[in-house]
C-alpha atoms as a PDB file:
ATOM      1  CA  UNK A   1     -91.616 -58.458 -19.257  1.00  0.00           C
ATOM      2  CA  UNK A   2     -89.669 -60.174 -21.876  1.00  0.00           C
ATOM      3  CA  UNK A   3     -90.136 -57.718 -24.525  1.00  0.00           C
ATOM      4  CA  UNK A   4     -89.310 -54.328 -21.822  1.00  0.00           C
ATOM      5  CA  UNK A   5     -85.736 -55.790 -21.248  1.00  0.00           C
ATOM      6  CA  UNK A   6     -84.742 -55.801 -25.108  1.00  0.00           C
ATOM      7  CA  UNK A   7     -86.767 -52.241 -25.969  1.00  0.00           C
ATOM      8  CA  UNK A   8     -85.219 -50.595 -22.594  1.00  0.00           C
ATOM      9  CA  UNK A   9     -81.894 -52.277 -23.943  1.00  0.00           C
ATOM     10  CA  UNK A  10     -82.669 -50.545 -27.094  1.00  0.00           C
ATOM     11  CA  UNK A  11     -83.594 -47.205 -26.545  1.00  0.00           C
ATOM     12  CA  UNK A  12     -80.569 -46.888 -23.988  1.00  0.00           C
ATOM     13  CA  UNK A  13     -77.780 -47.979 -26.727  1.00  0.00           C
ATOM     14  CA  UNK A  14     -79.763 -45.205 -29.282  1.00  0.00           C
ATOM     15  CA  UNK A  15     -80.027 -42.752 -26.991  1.00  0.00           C
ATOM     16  CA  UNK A  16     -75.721 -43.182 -26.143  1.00  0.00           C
ATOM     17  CA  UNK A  17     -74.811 -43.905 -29.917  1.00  0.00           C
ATOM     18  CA  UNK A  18     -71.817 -41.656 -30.400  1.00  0.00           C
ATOM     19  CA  UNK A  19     -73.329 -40.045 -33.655  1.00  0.00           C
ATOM     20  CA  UNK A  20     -76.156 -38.762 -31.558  1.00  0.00           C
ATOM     21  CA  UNK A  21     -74.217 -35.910 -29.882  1.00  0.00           C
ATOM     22  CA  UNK A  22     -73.987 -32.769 -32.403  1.00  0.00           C
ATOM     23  CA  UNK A  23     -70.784 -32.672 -33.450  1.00  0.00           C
ATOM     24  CA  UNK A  24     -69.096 -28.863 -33.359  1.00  0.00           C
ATOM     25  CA  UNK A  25     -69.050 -27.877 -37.169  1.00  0.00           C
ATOM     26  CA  UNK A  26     -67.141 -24.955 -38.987  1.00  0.00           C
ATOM     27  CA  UNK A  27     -69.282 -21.938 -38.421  1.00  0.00           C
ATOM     28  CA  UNK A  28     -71.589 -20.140 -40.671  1.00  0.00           C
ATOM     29  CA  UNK A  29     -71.733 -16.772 -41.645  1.00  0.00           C
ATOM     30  CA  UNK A  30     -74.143 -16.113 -39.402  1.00  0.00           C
ATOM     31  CA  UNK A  31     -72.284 -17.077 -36.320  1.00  0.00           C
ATOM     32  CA  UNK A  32     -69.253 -15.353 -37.729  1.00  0.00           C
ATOM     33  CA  UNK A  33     -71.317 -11.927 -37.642  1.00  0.00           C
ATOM     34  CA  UNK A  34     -72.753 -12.732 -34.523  1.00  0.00           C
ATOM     35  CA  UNK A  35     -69.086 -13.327 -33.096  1.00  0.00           C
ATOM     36  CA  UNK A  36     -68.309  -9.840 -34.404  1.00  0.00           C
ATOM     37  CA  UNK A  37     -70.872  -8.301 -32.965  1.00  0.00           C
ATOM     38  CA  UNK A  38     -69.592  -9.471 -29.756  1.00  0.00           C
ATOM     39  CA  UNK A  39     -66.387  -8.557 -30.296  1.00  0.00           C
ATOM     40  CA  UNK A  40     -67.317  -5.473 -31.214  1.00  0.00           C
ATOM     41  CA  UNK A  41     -69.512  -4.556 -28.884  1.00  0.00           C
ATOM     42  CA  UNK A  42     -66.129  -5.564 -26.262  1.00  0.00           C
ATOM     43  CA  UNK A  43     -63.968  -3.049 -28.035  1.00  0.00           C
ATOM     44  CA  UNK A  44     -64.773  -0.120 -25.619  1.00  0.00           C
ATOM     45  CA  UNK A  45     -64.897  -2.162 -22.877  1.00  0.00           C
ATOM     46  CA  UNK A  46     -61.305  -3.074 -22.643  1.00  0.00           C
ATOM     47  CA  UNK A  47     -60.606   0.535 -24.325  1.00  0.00           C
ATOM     48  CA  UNK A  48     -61.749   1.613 -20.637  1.00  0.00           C
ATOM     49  CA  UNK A  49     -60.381  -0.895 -18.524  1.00  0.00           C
ATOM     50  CA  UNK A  50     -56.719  -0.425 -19.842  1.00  0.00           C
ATOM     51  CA  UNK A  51     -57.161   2.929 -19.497  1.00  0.00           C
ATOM     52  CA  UNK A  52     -58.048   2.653 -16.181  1.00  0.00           C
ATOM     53  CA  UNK A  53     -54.914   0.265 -15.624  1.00  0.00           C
ATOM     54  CA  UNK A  54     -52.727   2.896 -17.330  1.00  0.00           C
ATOM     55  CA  UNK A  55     -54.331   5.918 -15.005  1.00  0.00           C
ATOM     56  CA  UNK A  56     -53.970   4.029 -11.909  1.00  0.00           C
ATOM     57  CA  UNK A  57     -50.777   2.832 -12.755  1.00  0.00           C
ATOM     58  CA  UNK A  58     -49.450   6.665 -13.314  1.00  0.00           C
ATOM     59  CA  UNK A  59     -51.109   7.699  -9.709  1.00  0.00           C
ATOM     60  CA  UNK A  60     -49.536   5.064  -8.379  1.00  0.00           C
ATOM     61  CA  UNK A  61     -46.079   6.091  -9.800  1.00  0.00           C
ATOM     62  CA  UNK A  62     -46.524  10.105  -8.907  1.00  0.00           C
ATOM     63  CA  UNK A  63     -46.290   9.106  -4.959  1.00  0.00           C
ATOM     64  CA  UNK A  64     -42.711   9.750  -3.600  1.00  0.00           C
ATOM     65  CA  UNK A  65     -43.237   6.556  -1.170  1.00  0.00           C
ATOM     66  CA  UNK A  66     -43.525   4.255  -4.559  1.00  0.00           C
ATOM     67  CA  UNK A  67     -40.418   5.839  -6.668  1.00  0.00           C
ATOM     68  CA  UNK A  68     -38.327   5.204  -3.225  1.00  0.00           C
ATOM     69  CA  UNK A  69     -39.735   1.543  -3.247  1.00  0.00           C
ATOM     70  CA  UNK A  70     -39.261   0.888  -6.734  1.00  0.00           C
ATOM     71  CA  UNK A  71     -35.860   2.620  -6.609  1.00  0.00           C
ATOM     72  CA  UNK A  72     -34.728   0.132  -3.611  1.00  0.00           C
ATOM     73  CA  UNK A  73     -36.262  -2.737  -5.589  1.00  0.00           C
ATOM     74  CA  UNK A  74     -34.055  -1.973  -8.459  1.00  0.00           C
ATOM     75  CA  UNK A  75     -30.537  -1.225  -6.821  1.00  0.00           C
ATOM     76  CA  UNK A  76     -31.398  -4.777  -4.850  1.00  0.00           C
ATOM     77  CA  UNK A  77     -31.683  -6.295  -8.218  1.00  0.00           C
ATOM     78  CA  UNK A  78     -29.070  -4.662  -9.626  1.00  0.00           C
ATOM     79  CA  UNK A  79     -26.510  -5.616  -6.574  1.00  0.00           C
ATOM     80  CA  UNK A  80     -27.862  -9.404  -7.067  1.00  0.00           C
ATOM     81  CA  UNK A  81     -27.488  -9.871 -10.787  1.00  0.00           C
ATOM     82  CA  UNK A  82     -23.748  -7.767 -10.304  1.00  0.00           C
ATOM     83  CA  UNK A  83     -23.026 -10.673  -7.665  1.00  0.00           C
ATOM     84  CA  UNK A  84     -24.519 -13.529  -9.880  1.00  0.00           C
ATOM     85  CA  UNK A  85     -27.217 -14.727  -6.896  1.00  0.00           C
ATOM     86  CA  UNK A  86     -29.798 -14.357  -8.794  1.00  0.00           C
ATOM     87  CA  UNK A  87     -28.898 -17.216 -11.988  1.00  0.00           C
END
């Protein structure tokens, strides 16, 4: 019993040591390519999605009901920055 106390001390403080977590390195070429890869394998994906942003935001736009909204919006804004409410 004597000698599990001082080898249970022991193999706690080695196994918490701070030199026994990996420490994050500079990467290799190989990771590099790998990161490319990923990023290139991205590329259409957000090709697409802004797309899609861009298309939806044009529907959105060709409805009469929005261009009156945005128009009020604006004249609003317009009135409040004219009146300085808006500083």
């Amino acid at each position: 019993m004597r000698l599990a106390i001082p080898v249970l001390a022991l193999l706690i403080l080695v196994g918490v040591r701070p030199g026994a977590t990996q420490q994050p390195g500079r990467p290799d070429s190989a990771m590099m390519a790998q990161m490319a890869g990923m990023f290139n394998q991205m590329g259409p994906m957000y090709e697409a999605m802004s797309q899609a942003m861009i298309e939806g935001t044009i529907k959105a736009l060709e409805k009469p009901e929005t261009v009156e909204r945005l128009a009020r919006f604006a004249k609003r804004y317009k009135l409040s920055l004219a009146r300085g409410s808006l500083v």
